[in-house]
C-alpha atoms as a PDB file:
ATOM      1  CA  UNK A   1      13.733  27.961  28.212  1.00  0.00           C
ATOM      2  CA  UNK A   2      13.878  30.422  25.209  1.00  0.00           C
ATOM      3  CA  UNK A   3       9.713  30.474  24.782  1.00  0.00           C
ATOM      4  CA  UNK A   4       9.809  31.021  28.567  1.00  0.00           C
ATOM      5  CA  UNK A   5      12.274  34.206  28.315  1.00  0.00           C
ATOM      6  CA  UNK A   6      10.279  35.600  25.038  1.00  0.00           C
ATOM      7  CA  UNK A   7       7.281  35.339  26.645  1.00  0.00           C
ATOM      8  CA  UNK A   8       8.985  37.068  30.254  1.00  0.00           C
ATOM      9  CA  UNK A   9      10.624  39.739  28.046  1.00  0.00           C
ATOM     10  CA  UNK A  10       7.493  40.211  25.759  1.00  0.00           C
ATOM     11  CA  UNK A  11       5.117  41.464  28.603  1.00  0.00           C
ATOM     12  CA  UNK A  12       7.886  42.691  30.891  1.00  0.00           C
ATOM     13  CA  UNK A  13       7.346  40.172  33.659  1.00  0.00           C
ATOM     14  CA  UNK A  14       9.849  38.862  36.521  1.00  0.00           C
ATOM     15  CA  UNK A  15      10.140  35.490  38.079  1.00  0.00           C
ATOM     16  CA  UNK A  16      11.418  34.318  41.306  1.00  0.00           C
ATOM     17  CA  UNK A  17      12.198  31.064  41.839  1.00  0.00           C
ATOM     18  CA  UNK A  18      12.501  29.359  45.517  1.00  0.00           C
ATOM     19  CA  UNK A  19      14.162  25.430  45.398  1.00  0.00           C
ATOM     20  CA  UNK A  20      14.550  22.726  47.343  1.00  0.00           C
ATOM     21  CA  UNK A  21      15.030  19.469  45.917  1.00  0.00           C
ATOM     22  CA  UNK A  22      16.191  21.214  42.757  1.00  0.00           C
ATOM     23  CA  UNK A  23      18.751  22.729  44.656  1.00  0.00           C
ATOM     24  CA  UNK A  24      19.343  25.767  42.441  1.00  0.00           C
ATOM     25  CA  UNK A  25      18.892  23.814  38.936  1.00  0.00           C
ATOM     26  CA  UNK A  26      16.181  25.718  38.104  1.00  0.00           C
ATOM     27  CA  UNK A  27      17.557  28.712  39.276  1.00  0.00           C
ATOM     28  CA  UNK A  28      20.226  28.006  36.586  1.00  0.00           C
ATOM     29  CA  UNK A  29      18.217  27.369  34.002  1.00  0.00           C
ATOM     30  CA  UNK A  30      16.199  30.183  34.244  1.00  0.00           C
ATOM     31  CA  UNK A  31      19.437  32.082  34.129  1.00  0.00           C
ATOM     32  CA  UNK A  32      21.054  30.100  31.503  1.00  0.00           C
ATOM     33  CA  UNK A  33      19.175  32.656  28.657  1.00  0.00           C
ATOM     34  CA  UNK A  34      21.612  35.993  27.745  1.00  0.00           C
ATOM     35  CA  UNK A  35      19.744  38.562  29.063  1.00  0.00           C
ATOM     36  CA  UNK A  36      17.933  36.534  31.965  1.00  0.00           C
ATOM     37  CA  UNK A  37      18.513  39.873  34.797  1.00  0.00           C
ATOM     38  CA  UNK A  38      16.052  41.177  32.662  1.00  0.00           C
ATOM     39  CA  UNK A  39      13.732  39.082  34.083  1.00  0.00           C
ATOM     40  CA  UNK A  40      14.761  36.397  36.821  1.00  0.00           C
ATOM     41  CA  UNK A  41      13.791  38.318  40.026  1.00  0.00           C
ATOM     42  CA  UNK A  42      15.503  36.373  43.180  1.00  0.00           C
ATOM     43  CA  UNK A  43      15.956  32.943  43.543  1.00  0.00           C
ATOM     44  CA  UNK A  44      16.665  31.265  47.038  1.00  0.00           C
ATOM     45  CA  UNK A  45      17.755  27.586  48.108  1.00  0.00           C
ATOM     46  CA  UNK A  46      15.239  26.736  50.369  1.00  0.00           C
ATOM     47  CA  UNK A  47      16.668  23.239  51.196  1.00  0.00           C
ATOM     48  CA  UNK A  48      16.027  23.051  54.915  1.00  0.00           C
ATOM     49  CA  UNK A  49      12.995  23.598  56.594  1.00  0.00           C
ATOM     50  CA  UNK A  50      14.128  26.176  59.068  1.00  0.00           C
ATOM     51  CA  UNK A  51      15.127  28.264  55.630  1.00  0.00           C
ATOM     52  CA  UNK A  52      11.413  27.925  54.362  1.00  0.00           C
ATOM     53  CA  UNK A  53      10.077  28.749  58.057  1.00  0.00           C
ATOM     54  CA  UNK A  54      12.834  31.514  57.867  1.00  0.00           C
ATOM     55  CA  UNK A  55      12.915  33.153  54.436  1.00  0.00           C
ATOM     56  CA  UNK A  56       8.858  32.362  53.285  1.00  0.00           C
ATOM     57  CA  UNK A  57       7.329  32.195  55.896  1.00  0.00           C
ATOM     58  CA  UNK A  58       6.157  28.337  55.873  1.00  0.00           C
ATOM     59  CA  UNK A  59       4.849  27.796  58.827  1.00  0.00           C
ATOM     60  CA  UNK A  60       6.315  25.338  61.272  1.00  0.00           C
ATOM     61  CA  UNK A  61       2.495  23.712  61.486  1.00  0.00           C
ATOM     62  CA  UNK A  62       2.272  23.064  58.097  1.00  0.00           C
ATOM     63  CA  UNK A  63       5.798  21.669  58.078  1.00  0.00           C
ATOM     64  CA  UNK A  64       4.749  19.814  61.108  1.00  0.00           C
ATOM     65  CA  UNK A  65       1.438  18.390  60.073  1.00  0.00           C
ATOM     66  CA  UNK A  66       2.190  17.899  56.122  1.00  0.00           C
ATOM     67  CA  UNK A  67       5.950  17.566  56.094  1.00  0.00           C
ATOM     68  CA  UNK A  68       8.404  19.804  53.038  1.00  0.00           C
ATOM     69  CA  UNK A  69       7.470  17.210  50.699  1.00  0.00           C
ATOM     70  CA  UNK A  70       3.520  18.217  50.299  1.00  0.00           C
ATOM     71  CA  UNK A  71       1.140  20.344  48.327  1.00  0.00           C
ATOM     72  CA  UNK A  72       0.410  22.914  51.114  1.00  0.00           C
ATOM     73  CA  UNK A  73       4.544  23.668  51.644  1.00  0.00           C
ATOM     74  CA  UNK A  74       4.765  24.406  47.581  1.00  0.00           C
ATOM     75  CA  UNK A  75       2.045  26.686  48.425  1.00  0.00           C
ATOM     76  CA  UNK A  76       3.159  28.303  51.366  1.00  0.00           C
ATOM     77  CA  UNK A  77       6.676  28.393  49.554  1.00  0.00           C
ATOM     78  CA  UNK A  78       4.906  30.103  46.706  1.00  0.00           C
ATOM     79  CA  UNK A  79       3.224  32.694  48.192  1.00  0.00           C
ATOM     80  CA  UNK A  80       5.730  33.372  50.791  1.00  0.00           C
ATOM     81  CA  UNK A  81       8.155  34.038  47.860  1.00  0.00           C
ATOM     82  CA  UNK A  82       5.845  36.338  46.386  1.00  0.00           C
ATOM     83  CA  UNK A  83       5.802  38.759  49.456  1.00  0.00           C
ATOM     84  CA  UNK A  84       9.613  38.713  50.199  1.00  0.00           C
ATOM     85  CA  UNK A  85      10.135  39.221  46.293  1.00  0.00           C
ATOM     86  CA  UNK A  86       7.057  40.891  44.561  1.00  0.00           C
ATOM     87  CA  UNK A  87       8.065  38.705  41.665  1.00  0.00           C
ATOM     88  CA  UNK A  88       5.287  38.655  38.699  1.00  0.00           C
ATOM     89  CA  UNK A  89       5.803  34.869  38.922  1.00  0.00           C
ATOM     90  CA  UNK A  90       6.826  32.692  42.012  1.00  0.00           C
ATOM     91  CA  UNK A  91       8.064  28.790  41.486  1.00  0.00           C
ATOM     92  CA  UNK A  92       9.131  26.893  44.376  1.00  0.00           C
ATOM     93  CA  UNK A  93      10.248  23.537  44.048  1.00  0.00           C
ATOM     94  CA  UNK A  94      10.281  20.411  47.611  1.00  0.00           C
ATOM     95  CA  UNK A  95      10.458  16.748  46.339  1.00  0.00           C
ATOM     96  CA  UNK A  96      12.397  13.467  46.895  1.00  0.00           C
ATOM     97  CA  UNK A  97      15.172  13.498  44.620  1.00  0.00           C
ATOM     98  CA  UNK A  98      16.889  10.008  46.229  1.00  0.00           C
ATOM     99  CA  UNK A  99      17.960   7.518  46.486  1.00  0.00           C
ATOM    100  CA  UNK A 100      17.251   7.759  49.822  1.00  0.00           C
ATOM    101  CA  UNK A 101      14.784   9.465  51.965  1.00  0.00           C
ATOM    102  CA  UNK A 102      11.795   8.203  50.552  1.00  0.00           C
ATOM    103  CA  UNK A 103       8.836   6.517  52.483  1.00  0.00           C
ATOM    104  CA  UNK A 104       5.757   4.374  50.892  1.00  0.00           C
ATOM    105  CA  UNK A 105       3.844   7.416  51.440  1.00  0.00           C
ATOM    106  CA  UNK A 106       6.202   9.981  49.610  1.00  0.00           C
ATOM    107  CA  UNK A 107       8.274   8.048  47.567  1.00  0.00           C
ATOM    108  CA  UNK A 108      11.606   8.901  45.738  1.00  0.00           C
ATOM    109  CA  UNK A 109      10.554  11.013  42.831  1.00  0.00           C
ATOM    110  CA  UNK A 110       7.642  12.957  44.458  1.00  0.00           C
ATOM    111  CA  UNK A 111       7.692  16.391  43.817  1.00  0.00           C
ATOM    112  CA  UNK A 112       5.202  19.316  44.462  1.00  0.00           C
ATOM    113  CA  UNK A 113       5.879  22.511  42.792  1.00  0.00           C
ATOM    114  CA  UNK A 114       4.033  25.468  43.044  1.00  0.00           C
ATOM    115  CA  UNK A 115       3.633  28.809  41.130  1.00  0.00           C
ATOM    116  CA  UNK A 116       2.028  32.218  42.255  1.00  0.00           C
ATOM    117  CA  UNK A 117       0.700  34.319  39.220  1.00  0.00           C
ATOM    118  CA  UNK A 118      -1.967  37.139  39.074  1.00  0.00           C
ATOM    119  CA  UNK A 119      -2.489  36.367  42.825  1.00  0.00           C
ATOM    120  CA  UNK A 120      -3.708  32.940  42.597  1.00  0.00           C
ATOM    121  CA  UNK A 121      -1.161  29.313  43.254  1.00  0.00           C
ATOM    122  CA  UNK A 122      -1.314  26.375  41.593  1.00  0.00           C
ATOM    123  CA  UNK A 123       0.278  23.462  43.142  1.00  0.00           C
ATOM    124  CA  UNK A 124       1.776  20.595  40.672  1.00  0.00           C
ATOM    125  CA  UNK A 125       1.939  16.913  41.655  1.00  0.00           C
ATOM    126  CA  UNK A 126       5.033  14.874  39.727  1.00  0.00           C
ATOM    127  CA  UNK A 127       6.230  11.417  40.247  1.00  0.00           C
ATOM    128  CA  UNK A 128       8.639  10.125  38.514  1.00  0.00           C
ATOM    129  CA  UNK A 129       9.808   6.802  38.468  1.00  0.00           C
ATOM    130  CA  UNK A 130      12.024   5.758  42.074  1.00  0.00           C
ATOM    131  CA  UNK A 131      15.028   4.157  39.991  1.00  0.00           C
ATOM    132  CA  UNK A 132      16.474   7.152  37.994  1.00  0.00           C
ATOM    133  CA  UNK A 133      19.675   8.715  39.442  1.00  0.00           C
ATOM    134  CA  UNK A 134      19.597  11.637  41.706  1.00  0.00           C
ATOM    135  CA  UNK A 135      20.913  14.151  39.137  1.00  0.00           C
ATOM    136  CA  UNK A 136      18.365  12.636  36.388  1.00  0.00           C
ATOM    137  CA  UNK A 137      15.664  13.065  39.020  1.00  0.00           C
ATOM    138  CA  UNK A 138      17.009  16.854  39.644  1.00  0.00           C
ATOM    139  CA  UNK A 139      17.324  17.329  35.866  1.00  0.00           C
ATOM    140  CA  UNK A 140      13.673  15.702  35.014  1.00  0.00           C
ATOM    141  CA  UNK A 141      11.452  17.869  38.121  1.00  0.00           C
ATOM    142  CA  UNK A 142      13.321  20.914  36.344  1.00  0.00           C
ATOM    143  CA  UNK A 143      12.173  20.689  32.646  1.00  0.00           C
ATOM    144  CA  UNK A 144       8.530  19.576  34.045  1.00  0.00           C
ATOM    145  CA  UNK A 145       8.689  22.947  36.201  1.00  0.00           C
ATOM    146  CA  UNK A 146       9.893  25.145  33.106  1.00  0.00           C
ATOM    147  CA  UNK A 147       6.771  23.023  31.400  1.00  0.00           C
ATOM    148  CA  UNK A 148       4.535  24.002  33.686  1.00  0.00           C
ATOM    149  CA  UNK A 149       5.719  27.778  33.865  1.00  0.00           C
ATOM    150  CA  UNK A 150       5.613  27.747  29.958  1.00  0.00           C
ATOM    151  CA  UNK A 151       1.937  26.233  30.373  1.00  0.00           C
ATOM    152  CA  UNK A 152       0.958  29.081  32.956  1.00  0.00           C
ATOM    153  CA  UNK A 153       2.363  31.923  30.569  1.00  0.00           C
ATOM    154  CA  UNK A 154       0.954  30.209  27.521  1.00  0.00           C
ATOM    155  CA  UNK A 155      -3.186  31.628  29.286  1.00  0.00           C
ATOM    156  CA  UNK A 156      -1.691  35.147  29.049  1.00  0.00           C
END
């Protein structure tokens, strides 16, 4: 999380973080850096799907046709969270954490995360294996976010 910060702090950039199976972890470890309100933006639990219709702007077709657990919601989470925040960087977060929940078409450990930088989205596919506790699961789709975020600021 410290390269992450540097690199924030470096070029004076903000992030904004929007979580659902997470649940806030992220939000936490973005914040868990002295100085963070330097750069974390505004973070939102987005757990139900009436709070991503609500507070991004997901639409209820999307939710509808794909479901919260799909690349287009990470996108539409994303970009939503862009244009209520106007965050340099936007990371949203909508998985299966377990043990229950899961179908053979999403499975436990499925996660799509998305992040919004320099006006373009990329949307992340992780699955992890079904068996590992829910706060392993939680713990695990968090560091391969901050990876990914690290990844996207490492092309700067």
């Amino acid at each position: 999380m410290d390269r992450i910060a540097d690199i924030l702090i470096k070029k004076g950039l903000t992030i904004a973080a929007a979580e659902s199976c997470t649940g806030g972890l992220l939000s936490s470890r973005l914040t868990d850096v002295s100085g963070s309100s330097a750069f974390v933006h505004l973070n939102f639990v987005t757990y139900a799907n009436e709070a991503k219709n609500k507070i991004l702007g997901v639409s209820l077709e999307t939710l509808e046709k794909h479901g919260a657990v799909s690349e287009e919601c990470a996108r539409e989470m994303a970009e939503g969270l862009h244009k209520v925040t106007g965050a340099d960087i936007c990371v949203s977060t909508t998985g299966i954490a377990g043990p229950a929940g899961g179908t053979k078409e999403k499975p436990v450990g499925l996660m799509y995360s998305g992040i919004y930088f320099q006006g373009k989205t990329s949307v992340y596919k992780i699955l992890l294996p079904s068996n590992i506790e829910r706060v392993e699961m939680k713990q695990k789709f968090t560091k391969e976010v901050l990876n990914n975020i690290y990844t996207t600021l490492n092309f700067l």
